[in-house]
C-alpha atoms as a PDB file:
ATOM      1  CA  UNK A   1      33.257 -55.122 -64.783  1.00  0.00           C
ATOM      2  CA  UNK A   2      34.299 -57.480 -67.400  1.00  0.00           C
ATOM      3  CA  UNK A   3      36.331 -59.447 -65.037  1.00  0.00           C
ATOM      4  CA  UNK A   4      33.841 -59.948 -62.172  1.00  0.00           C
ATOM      5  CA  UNK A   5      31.394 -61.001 -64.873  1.00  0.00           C
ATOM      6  CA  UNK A   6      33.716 -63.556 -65.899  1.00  0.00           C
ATOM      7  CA  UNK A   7      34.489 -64.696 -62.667  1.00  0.00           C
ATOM      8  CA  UNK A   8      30.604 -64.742 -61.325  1.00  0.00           C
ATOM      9  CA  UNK A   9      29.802 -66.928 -64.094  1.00  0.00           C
ATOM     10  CA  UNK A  10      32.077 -69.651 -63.035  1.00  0.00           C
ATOM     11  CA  UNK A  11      30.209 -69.906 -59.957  1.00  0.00           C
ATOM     12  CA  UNK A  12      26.651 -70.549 -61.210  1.00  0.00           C
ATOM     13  CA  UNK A  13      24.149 -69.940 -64.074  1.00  0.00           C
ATOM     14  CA  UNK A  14      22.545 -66.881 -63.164  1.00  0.00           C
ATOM     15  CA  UNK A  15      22.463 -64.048 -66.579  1.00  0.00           C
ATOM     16  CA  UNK A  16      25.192 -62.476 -67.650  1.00  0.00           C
ATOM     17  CA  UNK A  17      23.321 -58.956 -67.413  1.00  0.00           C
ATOM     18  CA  UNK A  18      22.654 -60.070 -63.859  1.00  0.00           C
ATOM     19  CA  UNK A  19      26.472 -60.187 -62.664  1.00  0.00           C
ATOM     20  CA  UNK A  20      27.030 -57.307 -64.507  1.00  0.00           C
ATOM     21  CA  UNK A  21      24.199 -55.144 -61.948  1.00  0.00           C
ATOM     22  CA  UNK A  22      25.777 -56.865 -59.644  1.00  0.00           C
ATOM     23  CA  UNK A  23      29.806 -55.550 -60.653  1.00  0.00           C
ATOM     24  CA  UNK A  24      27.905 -51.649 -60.790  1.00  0.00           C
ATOM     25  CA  UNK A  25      26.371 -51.884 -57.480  1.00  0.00           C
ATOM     26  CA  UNK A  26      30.178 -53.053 -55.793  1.00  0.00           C
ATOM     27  CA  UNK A  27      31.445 -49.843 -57.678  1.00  0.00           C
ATOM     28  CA  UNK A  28      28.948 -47.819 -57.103  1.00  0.00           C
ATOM     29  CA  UNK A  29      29.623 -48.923 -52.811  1.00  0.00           C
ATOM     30  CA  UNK A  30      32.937 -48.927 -53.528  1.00  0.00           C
ATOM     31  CA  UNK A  31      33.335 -45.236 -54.775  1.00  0.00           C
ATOM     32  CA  UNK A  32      29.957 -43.286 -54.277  1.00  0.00           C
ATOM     33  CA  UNK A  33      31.515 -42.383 -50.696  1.00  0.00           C
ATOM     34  CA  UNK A  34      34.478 -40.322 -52.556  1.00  0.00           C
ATOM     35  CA  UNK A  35      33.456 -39.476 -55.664  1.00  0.00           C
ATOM     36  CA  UNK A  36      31.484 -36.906 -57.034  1.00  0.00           C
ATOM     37  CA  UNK A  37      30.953 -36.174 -60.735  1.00  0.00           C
ATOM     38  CA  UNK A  38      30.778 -32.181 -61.356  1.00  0.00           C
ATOM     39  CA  UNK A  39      28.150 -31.342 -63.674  1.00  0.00           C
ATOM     40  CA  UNK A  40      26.304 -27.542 -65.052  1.00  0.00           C
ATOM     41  CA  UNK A  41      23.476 -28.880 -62.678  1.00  0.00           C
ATOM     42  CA  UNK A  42      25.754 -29.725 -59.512  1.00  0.00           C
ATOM     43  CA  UNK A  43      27.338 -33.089 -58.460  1.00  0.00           C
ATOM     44  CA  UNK A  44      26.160 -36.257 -59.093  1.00  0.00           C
ATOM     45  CA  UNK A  45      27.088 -38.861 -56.830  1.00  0.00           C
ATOM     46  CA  UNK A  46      27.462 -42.666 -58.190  1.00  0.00           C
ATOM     47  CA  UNK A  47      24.979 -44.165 -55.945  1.00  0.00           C
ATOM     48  CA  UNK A  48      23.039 -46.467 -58.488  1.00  0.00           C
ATOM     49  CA  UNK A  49      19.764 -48.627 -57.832  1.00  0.00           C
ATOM     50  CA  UNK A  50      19.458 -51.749 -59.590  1.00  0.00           C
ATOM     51  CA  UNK A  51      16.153 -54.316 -59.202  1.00  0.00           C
ATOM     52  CA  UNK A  52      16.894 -57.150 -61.019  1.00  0.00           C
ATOM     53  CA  UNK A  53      13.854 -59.153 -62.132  1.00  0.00           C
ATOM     54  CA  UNK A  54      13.178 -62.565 -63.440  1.00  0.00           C
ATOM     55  CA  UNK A  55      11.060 -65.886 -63.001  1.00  0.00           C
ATOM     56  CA  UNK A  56      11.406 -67.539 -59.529  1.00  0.00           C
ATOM     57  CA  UNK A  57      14.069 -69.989 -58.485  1.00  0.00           C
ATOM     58  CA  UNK A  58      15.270 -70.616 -62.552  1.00  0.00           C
ATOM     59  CA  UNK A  59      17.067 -67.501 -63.213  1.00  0.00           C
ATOM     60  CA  UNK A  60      19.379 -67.013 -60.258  1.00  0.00           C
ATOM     61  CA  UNK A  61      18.823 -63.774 -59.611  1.00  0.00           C
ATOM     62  CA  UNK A  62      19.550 -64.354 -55.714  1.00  0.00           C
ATOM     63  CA  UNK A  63      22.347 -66.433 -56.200  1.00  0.00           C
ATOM     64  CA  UNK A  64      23.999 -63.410 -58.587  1.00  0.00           C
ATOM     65  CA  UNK A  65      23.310 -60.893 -55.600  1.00  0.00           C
ATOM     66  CA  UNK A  66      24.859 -63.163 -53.104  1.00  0.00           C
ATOM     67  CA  UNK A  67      27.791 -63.530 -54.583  1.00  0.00           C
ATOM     68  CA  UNK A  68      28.380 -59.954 -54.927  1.00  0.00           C
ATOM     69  CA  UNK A  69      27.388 -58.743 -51.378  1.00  0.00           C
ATOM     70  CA  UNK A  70      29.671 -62.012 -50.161  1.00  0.00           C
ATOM     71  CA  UNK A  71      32.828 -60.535 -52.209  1.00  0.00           C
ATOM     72  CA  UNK A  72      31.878 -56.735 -50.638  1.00  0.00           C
ATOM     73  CA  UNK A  73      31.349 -57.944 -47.087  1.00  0.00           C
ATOM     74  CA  UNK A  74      35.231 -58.910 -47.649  1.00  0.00           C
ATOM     75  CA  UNK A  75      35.868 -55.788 -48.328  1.00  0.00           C
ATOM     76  CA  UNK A  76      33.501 -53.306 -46.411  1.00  0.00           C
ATOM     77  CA  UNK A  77      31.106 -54.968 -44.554  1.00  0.00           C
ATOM     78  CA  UNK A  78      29.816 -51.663 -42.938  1.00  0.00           C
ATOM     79  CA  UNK A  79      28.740 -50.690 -46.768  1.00  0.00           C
ATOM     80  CA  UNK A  80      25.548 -52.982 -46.151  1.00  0.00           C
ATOM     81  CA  UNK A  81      23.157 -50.708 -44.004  1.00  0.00           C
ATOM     82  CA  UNK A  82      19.864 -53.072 -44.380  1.00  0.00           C
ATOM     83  CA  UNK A  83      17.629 -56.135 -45.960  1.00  0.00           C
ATOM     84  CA  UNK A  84      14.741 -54.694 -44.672  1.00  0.00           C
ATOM     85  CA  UNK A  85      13.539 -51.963 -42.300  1.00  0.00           C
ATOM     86  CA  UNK A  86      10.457 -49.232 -41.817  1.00  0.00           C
ATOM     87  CA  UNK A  87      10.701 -45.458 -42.752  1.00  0.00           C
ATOM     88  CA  UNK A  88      11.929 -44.589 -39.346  1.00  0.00           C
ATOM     89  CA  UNK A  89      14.222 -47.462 -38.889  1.00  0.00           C
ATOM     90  CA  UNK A  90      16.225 -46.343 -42.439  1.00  0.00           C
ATOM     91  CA  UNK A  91      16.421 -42.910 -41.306  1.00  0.00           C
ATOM     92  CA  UNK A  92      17.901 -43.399 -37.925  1.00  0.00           C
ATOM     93  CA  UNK A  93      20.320 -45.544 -39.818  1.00  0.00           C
ATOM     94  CA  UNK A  94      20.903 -42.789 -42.200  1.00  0.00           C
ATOM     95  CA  UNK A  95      21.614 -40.347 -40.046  1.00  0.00           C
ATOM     96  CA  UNK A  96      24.393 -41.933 -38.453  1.00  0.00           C
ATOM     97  CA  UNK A  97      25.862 -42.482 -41.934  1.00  0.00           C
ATOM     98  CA  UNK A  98      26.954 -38.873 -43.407  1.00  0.00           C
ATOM     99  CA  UNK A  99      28.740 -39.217 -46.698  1.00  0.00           C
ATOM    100  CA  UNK A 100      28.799 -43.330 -46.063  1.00  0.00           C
ATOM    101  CA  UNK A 101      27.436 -45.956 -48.930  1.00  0.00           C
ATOM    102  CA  UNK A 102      24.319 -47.200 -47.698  1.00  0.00           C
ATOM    103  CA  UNK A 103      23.477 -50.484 -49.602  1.00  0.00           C
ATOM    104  CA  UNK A 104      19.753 -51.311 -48.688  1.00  0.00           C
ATOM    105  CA  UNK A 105      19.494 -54.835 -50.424  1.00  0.00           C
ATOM    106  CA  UNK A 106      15.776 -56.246 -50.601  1.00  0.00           C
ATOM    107  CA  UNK A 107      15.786 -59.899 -52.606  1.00  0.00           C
ATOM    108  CA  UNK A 108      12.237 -59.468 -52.619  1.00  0.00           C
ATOM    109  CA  UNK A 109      11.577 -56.232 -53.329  1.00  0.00           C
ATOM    110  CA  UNK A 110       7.761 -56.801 -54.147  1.00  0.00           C
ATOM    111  CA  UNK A 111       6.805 -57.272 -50.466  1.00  0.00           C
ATOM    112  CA  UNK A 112       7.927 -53.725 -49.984  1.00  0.00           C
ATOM    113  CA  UNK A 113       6.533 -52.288 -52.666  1.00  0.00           C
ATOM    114  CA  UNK A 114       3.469 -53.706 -51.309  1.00  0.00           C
ATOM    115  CA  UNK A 115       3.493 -52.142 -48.040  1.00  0.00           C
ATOM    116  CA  UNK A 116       4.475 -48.964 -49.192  1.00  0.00           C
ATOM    117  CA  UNK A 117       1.256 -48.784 -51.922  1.00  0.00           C
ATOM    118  CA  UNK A 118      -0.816 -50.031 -49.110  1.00  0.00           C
ATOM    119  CA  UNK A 119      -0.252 -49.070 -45.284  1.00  0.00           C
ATOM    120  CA  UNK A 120      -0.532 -45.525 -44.868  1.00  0.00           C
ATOM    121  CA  UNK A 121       2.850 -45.521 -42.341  1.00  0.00           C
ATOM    122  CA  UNK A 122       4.752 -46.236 -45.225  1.00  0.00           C
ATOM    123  CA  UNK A 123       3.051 -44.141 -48.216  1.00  0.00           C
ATOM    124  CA  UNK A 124       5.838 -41.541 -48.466  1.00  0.00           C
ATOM    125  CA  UNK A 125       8.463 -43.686 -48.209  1.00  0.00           C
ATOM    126  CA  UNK A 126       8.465 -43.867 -52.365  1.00  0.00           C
ATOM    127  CA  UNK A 127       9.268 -39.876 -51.770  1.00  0.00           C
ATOM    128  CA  UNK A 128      11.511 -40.008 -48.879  1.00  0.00           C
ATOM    129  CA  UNK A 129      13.693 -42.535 -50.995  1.00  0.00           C
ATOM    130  CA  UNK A 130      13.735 -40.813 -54.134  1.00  0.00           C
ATOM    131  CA  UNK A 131      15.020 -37.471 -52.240  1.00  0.00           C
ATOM    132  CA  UNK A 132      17.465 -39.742 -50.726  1.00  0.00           C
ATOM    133  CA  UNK A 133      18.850 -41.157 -53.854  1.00  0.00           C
ATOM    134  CA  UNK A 134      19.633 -36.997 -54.913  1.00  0.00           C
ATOM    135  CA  UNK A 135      21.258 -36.534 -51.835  1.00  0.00           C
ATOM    136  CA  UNK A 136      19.372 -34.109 -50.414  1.00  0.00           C
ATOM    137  CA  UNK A 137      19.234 -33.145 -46.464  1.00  0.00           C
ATOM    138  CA  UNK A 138      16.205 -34.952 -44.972  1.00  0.00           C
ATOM    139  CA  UNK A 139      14.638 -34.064 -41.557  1.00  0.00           C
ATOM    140  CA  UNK A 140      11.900 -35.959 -39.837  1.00  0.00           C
ATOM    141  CA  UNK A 141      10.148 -34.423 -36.761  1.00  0.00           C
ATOM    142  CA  UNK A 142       8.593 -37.784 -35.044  1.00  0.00           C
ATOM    143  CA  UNK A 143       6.893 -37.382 -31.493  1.00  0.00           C
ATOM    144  CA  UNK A 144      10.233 -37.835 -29.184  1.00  0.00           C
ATOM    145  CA  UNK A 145      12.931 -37.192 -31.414  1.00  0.00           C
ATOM    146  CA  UNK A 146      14.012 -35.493 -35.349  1.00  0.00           C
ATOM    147  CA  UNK A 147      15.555 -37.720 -37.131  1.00  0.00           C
ATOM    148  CA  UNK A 148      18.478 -35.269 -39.440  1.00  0.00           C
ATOM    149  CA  UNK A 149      20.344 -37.168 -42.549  1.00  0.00           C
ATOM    150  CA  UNK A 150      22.936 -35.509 -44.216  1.00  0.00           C
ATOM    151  CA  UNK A 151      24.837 -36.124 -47.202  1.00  0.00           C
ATOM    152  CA  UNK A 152      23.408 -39.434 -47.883  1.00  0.00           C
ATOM    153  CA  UNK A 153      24.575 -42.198 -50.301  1.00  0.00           C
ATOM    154  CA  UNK A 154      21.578 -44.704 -50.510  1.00  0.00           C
ATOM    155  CA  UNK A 155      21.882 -47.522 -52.785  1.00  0.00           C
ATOM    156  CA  UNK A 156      19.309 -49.481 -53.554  1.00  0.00           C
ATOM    157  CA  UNK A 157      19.843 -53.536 -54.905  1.00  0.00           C
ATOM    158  CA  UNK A 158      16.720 -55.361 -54.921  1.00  0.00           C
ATOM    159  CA  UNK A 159      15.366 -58.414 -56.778  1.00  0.00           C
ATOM    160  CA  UNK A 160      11.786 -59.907 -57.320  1.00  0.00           C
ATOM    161  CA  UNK A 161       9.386 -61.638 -59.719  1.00  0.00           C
ATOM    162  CA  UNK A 162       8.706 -59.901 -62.511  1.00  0.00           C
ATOM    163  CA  UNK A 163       5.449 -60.379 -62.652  1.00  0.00           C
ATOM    164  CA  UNK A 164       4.384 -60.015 -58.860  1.00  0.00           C
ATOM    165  CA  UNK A 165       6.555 -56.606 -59.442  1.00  0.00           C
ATOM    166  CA  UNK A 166       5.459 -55.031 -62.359  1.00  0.00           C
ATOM    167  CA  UNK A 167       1.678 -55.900 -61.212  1.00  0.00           C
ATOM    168  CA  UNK A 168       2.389 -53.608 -58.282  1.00  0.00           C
ATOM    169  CA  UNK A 169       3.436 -50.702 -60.331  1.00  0.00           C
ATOM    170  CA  UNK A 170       1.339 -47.890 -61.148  1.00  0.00           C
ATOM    171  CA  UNK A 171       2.014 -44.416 -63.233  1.00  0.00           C
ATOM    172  CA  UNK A 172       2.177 -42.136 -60.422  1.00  0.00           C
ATOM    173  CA  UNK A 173       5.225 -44.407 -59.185  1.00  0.00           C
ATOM    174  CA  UNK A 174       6.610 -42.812 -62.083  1.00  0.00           C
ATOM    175  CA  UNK A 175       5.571 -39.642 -62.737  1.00  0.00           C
ATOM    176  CA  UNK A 176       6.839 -39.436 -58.822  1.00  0.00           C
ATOM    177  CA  UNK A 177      10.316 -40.101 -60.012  1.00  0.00           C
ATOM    178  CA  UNK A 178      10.745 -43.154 -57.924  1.00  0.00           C
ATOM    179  CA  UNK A 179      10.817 -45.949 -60.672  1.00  0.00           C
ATOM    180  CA  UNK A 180      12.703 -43.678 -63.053  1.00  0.00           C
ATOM    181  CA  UNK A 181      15.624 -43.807 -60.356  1.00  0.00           C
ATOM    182  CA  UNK A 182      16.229 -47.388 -60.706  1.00  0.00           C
ATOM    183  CA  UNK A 183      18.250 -49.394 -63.503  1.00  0.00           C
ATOM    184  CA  UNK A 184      15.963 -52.446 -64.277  1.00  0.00           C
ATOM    185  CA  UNK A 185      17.465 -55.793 -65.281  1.00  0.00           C
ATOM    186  CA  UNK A 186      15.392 -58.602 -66.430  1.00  0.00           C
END
């Protein structure tokens, strides 16, 4: 971790805490696909969501993310499932990614956020992503088809403005256990 840090730095000004979201979401692709960590409760699976948030343009937060998802499409381009896609579109995805990291990387997280809070097509895709995140088995019965995932290994790296984020945000994003799944960086 130290070393990417160092080496992230020399290629622009973005924070220091910023690169070092960036070096945990390469491990986390880089191993959550092999590892599991046994614990009393079950496995846990290293598949970590970061949201790194800051002012516009001044704090680099895209340029930090680029530079990471550059260095992993080097090494495992296929790790990168998404920037962007509906409920449906993430499952189908899923599905044909059993035990796979599954990088879904949003710069702008906030415009999702804000169709998920507001179109009704995409309310329970807060829930369907937190049960994703723990792993567990998800099936969706849509008019033509079901949709099965199995043994996923979402991670989630998204950015945004701190302020069009966090005035987005309400407690039952919360007390729903979606927030409290990511690591926020500011």
């Amino acid at each position: 971790v130290e070393n990417y840090i160092d080496w992230a730095s020399t290629l622009g000004d973005a924070a220091i805490q910023y690169h070092q979201a960036a070096a945990f979401t390469l491990l986390s692709a880089l191993l959550c696909g092999t590892v599991k960590l046994p614990t009393s409760y079950g496995n846990v699976i290293p598949n970590l969501w970061f949201m790194i948030l800051g002012d516009t343009t001044l704090t680099r937060k895209t340029t930090s993310m680029d530079i990471a998802m550059s260095l992993l499409e080097e090494i495992d381009s296929s790790a990168i499932m998404a920037t962007d896609g509906s409920v449906e579109g993430i499952f189908t995805n899923l599905s044909l990614r059993p035990g796979k990291p599954s990088i879904f990387l949003r710069d702008e997280f906030s415009g999702l956020l804000q169709a998920m809070f507001k179109k009704d097509y995409m309310s329970d895709m807060p829930e369907m992503l937190t049960k994703l995140y723990d792993g567990k088995m998800q099936r969706r019965l849509l008019r033509k088809e079901i949709i099965e995932i199995v043994d996923p290994r979402l991670i989630i790296y998204a950015g945004g403005i701190k302020t069009k984020v966090t005035s987005l945000l309400r407690t039952e994003h919360v007390s729903s256990g979606f927030l409290p799944r990511f690591i926020f960086i500011t």
